[in-house]
PDB file of N, CA and C in Angstrom:
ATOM      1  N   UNK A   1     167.951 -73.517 159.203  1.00  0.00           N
ATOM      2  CA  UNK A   1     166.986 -72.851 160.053  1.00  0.00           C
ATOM      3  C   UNK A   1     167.362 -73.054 161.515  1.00  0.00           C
ATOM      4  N   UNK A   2     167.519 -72.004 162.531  1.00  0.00           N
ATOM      5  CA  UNK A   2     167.491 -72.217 163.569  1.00  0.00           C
ATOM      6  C   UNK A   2     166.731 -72.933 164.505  1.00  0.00           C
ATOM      7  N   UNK A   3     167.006 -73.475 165.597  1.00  0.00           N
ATOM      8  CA  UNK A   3     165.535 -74.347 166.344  1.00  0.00           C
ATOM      9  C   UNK A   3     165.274 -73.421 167.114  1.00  0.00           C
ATOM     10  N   UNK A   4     164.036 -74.143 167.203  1.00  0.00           N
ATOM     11  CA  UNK A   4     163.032 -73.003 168.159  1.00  0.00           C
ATOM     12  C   UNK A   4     163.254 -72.817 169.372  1.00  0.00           C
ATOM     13  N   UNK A   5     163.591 -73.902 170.253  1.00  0.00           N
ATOM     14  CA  UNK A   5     164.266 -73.568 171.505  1.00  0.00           C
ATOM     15  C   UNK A   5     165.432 -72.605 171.418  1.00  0.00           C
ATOM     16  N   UNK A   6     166.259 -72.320 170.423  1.00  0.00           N
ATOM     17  CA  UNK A   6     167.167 -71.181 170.319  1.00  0.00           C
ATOM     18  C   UNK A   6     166.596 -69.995 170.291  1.00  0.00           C
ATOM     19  N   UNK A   7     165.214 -69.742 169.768  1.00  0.00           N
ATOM     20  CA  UNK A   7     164.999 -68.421 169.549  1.00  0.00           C
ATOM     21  C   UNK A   7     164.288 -68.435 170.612  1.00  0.00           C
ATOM     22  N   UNK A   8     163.714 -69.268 171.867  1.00  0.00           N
ATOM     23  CA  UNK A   8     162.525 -69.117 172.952  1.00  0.00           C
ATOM     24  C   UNK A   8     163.424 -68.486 173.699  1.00  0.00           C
ATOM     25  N   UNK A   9     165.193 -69.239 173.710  1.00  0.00           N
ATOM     26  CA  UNK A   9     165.823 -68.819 174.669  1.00  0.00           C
ATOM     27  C   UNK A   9     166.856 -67.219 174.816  1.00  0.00           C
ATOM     28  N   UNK A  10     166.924 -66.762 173.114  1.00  0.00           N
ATOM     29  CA  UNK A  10     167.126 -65.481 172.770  1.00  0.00           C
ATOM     30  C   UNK A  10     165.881 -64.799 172.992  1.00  0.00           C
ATOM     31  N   UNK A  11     164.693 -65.005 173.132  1.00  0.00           N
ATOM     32  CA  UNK A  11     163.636 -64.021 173.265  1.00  0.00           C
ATOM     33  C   UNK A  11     164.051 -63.827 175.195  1.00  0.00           C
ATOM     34  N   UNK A  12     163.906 -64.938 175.934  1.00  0.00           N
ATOM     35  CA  UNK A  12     164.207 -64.963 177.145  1.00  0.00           C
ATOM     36  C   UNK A  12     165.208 -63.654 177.704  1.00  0.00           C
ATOM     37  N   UNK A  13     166.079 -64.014 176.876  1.00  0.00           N
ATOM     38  CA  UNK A  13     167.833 -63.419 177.501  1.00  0.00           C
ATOM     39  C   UNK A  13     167.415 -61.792 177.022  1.00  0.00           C
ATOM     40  N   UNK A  14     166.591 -61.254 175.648  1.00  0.00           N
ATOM     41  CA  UNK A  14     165.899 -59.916 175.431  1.00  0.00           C
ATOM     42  C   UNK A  14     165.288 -59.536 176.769  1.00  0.00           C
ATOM     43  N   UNK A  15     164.300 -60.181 176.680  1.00  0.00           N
ATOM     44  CA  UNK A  15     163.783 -59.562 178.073  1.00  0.00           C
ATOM     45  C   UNK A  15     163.936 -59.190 179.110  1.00  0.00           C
ATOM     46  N   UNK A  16     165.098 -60.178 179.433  1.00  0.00           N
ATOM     47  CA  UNK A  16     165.636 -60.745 180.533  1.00  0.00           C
ATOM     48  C   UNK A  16     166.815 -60.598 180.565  1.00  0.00           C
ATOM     49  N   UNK A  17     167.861 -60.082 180.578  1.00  0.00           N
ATOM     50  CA  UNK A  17     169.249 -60.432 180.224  1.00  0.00           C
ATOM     51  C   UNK A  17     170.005 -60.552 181.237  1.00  0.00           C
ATOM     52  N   UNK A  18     170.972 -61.516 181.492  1.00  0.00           N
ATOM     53  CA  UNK A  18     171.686 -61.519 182.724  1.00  0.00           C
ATOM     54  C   UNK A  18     172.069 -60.778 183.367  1.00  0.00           C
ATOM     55  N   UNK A  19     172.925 -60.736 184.801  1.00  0.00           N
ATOM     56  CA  UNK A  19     173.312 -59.719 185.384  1.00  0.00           C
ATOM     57  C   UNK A  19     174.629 -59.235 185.075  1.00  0.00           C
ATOM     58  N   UNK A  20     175.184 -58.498 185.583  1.00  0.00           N
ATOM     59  CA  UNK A  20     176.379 -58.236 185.441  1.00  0.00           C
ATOM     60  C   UNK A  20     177.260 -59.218 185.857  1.00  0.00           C
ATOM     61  N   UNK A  21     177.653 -59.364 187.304  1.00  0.00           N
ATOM     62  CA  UNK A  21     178.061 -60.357 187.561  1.00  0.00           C
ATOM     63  C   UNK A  21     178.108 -61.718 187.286  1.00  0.00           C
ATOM     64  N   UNK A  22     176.960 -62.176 186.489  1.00  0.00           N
ATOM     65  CA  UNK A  22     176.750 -63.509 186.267  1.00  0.00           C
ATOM     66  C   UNK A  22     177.643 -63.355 184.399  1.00  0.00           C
ATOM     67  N   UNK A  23     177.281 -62.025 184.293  1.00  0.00           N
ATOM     68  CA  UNK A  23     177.949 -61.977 182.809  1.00  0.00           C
ATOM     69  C   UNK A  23     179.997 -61.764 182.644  1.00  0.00           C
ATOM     70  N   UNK A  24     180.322 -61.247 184.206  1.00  0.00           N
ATOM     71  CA  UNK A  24     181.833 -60.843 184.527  1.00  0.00           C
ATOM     72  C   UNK A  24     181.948 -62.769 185.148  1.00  0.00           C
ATOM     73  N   UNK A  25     181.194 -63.518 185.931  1.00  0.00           N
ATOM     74  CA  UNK A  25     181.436 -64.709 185.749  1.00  0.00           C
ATOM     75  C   UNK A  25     182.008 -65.955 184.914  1.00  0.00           C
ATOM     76  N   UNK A  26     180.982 -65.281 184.192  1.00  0.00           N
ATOM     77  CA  UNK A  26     181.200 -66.568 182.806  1.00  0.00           C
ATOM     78  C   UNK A  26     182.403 -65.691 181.772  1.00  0.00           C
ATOM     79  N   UNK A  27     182.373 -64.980 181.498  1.00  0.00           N
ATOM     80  CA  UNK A  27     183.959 -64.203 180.873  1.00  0.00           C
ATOM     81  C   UNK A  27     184.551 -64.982 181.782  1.00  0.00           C
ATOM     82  N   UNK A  28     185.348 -64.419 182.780  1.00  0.00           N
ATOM     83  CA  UNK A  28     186.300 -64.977 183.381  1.00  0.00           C
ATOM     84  C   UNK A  28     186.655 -66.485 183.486  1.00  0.00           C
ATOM     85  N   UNK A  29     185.609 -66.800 183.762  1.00  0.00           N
ATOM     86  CA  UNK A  29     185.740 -68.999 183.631  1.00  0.00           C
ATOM     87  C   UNK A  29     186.217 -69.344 182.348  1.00  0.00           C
ATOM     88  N   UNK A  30     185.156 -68.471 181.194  1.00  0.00           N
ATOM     89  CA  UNK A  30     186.387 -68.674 179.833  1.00  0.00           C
ATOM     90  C   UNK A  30     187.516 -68.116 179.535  1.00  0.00           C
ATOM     91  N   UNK A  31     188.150 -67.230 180.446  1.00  0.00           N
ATOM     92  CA  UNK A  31     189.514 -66.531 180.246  1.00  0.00           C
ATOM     93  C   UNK A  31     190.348 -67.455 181.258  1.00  0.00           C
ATOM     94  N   UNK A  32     189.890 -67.884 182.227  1.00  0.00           N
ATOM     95  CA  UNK A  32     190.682 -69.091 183.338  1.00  0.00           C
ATOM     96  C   UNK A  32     191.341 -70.389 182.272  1.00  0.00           C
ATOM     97  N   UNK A  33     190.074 -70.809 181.156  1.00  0.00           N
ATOM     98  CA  UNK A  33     190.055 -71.541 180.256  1.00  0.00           C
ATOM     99  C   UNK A  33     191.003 -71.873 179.383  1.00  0.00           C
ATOM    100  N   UNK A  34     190.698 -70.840 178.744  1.00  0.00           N
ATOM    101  CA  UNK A  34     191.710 -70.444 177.703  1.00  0.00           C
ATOM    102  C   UNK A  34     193.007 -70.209 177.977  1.00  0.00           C
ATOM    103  N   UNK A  35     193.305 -69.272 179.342  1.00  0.00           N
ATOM    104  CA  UNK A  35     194.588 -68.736 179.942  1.00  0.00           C
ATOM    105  C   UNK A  35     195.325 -70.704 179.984  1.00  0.00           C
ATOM    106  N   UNK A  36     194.577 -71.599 180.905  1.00  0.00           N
ATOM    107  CA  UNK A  36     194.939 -72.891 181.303  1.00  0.00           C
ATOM    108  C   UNK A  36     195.362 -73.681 179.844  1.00  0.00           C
ATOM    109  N   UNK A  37     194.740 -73.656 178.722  1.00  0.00           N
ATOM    110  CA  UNK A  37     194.797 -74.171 177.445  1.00  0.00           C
ATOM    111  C   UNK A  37     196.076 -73.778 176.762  1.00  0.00           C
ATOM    112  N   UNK A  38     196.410 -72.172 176.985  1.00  0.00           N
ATOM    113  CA  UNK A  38     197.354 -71.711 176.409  1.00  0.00           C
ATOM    114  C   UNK A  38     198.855 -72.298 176.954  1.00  0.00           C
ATOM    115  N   UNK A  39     198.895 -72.783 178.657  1.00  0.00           N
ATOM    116  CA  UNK A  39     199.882 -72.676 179.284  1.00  0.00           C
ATOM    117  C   UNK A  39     200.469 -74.395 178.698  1.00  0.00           C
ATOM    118  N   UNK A  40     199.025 -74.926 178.864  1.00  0.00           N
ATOM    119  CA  UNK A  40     199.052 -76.328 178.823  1.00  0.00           C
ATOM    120  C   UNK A  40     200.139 -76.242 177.062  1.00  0.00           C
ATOM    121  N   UNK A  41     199.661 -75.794 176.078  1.00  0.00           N
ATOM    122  CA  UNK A  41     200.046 -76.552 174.639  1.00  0.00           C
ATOM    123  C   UNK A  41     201.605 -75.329 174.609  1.00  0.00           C
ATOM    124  N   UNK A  42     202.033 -74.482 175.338  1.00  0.00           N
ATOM    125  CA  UNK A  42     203.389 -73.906 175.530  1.00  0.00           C
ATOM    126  C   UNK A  42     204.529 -74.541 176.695  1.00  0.00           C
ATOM    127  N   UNK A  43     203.837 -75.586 177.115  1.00  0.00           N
ATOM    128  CA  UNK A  43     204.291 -76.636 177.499  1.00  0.00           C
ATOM    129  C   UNK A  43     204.935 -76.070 179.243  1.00  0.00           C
ATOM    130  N   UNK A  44     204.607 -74.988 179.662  1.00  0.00           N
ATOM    131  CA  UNK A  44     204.283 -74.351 180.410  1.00  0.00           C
ATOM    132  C   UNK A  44     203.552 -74.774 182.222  1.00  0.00           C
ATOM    133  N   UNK A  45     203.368 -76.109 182.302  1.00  0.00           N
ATOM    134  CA  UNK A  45     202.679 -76.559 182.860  1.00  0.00           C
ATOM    135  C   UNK A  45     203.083 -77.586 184.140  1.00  0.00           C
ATOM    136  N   UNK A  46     202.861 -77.803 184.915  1.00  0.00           N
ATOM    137  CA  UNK A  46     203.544 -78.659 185.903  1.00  0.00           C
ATOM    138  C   UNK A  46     202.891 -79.968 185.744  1.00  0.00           C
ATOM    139  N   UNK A  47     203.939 -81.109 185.688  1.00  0.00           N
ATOM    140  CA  UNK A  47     203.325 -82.663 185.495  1.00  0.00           C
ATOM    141  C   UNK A  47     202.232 -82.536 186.877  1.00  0.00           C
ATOM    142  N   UNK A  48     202.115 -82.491 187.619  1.00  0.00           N
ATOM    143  CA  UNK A  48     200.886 -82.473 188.457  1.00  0.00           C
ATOM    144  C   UNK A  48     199.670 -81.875 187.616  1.00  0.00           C
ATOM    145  N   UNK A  49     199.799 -81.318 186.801  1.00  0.00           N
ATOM    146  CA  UNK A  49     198.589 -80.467 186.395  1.00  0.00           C
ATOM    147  C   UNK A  49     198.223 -81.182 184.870  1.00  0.00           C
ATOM    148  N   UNK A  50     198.899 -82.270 184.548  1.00  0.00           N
ATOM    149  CA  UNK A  50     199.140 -82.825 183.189  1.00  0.00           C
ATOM    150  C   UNK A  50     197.676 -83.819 183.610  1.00  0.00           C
ATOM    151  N   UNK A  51     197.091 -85.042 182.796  1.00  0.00           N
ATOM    152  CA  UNK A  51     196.938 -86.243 182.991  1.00  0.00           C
ATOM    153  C   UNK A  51     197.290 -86.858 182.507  1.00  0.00           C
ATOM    154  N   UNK A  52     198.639 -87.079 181.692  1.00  0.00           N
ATOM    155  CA  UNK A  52     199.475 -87.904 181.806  1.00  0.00           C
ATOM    156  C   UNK A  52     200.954 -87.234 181.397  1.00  0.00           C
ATOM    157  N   UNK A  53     201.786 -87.284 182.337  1.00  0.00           N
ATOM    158  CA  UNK A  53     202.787 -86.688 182.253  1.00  0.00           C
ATOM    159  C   UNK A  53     203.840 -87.174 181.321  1.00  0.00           C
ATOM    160  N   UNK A  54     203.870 -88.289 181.209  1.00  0.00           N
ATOM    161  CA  UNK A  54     204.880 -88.613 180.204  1.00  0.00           C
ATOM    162  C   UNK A  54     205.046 -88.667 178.851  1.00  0.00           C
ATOM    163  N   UNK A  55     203.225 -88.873 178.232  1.00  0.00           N
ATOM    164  CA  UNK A  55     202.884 -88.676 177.465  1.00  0.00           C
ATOM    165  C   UNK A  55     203.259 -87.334 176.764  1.00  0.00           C
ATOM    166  N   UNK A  56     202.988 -86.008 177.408  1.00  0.00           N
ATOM    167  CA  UNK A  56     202.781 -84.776 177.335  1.00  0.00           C
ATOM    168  C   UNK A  56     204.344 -83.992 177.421  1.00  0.00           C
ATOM    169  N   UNK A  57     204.886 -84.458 177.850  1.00  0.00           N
ATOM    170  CA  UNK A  57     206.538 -84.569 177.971  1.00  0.00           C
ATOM    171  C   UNK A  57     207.113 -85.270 177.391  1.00  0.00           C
ATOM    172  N   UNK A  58     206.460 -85.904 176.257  1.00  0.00           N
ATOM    173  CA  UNK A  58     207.600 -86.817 175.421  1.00  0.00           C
ATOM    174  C   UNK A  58     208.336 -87.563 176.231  1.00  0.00           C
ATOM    175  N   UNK A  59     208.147 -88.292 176.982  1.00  0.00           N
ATOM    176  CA  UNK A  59     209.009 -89.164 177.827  1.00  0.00           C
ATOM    177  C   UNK A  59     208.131 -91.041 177.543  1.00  0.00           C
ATOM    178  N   UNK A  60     208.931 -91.997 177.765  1.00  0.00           N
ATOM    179  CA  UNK A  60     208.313 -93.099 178.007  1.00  0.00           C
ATOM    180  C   UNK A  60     207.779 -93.334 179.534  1.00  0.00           C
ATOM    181  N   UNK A  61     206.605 -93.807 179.127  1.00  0.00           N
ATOM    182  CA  UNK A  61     206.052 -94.039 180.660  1.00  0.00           C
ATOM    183  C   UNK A  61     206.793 -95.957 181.444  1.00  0.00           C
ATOM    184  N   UNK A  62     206.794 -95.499 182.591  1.00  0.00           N
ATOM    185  CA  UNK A  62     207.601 -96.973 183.248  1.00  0.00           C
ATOM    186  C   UNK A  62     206.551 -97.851 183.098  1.00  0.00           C
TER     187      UNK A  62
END
């Protein structure tokens, strides 16, 4: 069964439904996401952008 705060907050978003922009927002933050996820595990990525570079590079750390 769903909880009820799920359906208070689908009745909300009926009535109410976001804007456009707030809806081209949140797409994009999850396409930034995903785009960053994809680059990261194709190994694609600059050790600056790693948190831990050696790890992630198969290298031993000093």
């Amino acid at each position: 069964m769903m909880p009820t705060r799920w359906l208070l907050l689908m009745s909300r978003w009926a009535k109410r439904p976001p804007s456009t922009q707030r809806v081209i927002l949140v797409f994009s933050i999850i396409a930034i996401c995903l785009a960053l996820y994809g680059l990261e595990r194709a190994g694609a990525l600059p050790d600056w952008m790693l948190m831990d570079p050696a790890k992630h590079r198969g290298l031993r750390a000093n």
